[in-house]
N, C-alpha and C. Protein backbone atom coordinates (compact mmCIF):
# COMPACT_ATOMS: atom_id res chain seq x y z
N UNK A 1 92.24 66.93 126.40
CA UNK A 1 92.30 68.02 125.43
C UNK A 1 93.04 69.22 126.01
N UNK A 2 92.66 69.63 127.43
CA UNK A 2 93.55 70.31 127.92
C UNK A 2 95.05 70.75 127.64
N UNK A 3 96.00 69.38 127.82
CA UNK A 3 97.35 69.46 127.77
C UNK A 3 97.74 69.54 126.05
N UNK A 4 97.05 69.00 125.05
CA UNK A 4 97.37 69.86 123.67
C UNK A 4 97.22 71.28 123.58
N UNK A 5 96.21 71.75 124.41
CA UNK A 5 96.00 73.34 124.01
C UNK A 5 97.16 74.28 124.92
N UNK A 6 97.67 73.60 126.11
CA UNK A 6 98.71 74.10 126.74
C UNK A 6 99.34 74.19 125.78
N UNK A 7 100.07 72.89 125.66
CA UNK A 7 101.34 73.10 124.39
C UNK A 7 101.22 73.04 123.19
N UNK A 8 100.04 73.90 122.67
CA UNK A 8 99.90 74.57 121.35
C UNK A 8 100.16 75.93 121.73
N UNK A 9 99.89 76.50 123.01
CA UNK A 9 99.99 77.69 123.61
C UNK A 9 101.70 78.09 123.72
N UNK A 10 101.75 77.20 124.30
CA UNK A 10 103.58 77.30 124.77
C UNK A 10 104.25 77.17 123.08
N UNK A 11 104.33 76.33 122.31
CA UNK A 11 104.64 76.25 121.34
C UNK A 11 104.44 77.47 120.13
N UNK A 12 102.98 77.90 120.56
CA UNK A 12 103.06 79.25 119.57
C UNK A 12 104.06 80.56 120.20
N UNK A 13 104.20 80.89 121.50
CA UNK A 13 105.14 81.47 122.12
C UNK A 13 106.55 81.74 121.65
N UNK A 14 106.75 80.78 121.67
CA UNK A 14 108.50 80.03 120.92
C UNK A 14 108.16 80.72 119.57
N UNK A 15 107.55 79.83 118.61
CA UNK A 15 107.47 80.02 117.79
C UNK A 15 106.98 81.68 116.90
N UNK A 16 106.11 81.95 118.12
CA UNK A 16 106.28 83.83 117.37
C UNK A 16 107.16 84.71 117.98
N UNK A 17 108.04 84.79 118.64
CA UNK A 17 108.95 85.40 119.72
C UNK A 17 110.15 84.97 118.54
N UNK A 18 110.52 83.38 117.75
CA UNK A 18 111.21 83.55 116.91
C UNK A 18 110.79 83.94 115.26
N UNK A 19 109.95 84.14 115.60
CA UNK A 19 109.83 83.80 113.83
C UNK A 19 108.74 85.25 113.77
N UNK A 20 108.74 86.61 114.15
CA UNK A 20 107.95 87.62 114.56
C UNK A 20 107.12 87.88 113.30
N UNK A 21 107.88 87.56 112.10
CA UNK A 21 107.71 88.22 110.74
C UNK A 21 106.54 87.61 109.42
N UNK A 22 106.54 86.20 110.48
CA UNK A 22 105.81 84.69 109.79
C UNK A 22 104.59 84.60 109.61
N UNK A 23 104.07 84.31 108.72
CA UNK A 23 102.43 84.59 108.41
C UNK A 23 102.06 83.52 108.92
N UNK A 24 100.43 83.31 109.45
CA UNK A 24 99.92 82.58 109.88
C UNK A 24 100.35 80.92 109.86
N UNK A 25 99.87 80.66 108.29
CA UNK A 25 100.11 79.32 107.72
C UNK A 25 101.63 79.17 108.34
N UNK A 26 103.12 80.05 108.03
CA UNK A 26 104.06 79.27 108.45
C UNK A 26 104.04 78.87 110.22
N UNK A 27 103.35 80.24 110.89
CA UNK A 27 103.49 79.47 112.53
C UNK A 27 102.70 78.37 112.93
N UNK A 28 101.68 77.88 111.86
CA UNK A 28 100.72 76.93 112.15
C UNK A 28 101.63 75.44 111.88
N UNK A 29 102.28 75.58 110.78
CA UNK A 29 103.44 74.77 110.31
C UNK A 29 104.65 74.73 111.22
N UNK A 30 105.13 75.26 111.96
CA UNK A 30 106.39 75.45 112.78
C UNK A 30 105.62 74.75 113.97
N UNK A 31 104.54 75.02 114.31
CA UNK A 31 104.29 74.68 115.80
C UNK A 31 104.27 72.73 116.01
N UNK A 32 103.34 72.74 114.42
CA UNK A 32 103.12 71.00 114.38
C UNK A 32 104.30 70.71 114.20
N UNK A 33 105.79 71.15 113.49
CA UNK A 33 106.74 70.34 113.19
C UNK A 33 107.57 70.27 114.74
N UNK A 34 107.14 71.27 115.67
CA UNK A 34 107.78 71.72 117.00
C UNK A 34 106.53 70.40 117.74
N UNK A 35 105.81 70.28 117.85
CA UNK A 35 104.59 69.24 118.94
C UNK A 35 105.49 67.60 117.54
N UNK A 36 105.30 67.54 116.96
CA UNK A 36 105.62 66.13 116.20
C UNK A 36 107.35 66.10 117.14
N UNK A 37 108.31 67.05 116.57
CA UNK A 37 109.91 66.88 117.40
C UNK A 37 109.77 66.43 118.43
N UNK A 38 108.82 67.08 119.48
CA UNK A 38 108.95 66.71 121.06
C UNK A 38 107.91 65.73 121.51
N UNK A 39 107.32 65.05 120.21
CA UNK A 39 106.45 63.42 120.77
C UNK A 39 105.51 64.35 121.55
N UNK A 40 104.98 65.11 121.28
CA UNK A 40 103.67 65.87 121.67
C UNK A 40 102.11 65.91 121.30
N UNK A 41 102.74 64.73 119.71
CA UNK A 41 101.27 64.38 119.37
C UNK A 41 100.87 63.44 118.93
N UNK A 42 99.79 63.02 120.20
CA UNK A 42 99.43 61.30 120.63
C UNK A 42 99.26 61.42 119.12
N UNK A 43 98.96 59.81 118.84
CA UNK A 43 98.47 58.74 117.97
C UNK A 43 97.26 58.49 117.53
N UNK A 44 96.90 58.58 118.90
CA UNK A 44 95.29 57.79 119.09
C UNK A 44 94.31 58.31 118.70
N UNK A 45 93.71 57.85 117.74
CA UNK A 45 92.43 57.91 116.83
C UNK A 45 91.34 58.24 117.24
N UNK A 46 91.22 58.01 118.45
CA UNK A 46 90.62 58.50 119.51
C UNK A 46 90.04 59.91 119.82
N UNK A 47 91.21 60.42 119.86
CA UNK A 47 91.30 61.65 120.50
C UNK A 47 90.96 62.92 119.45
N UNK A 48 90.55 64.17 119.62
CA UNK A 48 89.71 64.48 118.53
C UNK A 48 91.04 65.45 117.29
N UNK A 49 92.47 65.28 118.13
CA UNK A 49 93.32 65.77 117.31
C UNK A 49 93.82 64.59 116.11
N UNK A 50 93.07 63.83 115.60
CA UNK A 50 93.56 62.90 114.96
C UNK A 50 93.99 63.13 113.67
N UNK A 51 95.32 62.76 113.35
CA UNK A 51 95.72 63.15 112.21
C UNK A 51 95.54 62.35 110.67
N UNK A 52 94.26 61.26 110.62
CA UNK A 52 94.30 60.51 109.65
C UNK A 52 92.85 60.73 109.14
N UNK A 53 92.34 61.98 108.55
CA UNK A 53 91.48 62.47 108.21
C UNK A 53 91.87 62.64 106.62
N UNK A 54 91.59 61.96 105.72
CA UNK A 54 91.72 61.88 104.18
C UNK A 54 90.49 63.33 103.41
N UNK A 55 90.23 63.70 104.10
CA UNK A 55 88.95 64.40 103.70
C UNK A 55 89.04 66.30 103.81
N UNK A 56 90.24 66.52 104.39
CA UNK A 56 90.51 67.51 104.49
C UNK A 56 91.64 67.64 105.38
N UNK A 57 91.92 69.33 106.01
CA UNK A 57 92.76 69.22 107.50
C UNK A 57 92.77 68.33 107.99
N UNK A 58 93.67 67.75 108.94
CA UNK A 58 93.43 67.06 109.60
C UNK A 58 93.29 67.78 110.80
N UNK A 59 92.79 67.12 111.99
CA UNK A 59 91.99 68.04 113.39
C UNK A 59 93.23 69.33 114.07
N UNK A 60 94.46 68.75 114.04
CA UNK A 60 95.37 68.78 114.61
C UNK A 60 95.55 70.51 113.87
N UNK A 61 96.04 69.97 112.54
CA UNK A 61 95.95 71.63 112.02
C UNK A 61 94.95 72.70 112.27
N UNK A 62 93.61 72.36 112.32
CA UNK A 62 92.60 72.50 112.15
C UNK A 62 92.37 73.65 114.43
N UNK A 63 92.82 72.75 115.01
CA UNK A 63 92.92 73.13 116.25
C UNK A 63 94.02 74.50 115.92
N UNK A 64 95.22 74.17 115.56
CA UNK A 64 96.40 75.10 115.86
C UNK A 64 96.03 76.16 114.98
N UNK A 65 95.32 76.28 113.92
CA UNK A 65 95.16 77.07 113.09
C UNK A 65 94.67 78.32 113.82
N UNK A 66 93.30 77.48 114.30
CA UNK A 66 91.98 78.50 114.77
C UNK A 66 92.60 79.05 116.54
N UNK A 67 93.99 78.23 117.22
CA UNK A 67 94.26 78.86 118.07
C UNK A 67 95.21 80.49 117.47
N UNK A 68 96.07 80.04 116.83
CA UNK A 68 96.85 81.09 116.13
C UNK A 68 95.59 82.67 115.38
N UNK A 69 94.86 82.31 115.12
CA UNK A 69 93.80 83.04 114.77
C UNK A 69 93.41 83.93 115.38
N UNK A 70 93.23 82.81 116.58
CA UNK A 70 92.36 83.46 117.68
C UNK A 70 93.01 84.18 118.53
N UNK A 71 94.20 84.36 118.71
CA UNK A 71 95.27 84.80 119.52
C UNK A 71 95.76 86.28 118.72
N UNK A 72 95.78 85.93 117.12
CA UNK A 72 96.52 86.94 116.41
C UNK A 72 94.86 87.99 115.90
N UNK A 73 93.86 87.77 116.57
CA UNK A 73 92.61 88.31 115.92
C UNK A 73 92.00 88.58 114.35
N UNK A 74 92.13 87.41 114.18
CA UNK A 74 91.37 87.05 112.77
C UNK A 74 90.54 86.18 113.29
N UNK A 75 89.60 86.50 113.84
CA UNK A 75 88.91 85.18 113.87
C UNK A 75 87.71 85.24 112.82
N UNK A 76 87.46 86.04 111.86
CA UNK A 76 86.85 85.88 110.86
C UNK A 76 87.50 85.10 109.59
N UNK A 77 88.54 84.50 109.76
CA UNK A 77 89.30 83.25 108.95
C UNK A 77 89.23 82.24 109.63
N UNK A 78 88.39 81.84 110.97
CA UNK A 78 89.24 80.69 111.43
C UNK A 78 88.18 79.67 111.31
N UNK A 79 87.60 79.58 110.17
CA UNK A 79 86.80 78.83 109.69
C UNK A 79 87.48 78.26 108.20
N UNK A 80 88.11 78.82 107.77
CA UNK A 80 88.80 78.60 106.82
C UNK A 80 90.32 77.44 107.03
């Protein structure tokens, strides 16, 4: 779990350094389309970022969301 939260870290970096102006939802969206480009996000069903959750978010968003949140201080949304 470690090395996703690195490079959700590194990835939000990039991604708000370019995009300064971008509301939440789009850097949450830029970062997964930036971790999917660079084969950054395993497969495995396993693991608790799994993206085949029919029932809502899937984990993956669900992680990057509440990091972006938590970084940009809303964390009274990051339940949402």
């Amino acid at each position: 779990m470690t090395e996703i939260n690195d490079e959700v870290a590194i990835q939000y970096a990039v991604v708000r350094r370019t995009n300064p102006l971008a509301g939440v939802d789009d850097v949450v969206k830029k970062i997964i389309e930036r971790l999917d480009a660079l084969n950054l996000v395993p497969d495995d069903a396993d693991e608790p970022w799994d993206r085949e959750d029919a029932d809502g978010p899937d984990e993956l968003t669900v992680l990057v969301r509440n990091f972006v949140l938590s970084i940009e201080g809303d964390a009274d949304d990051a339940s949402t």
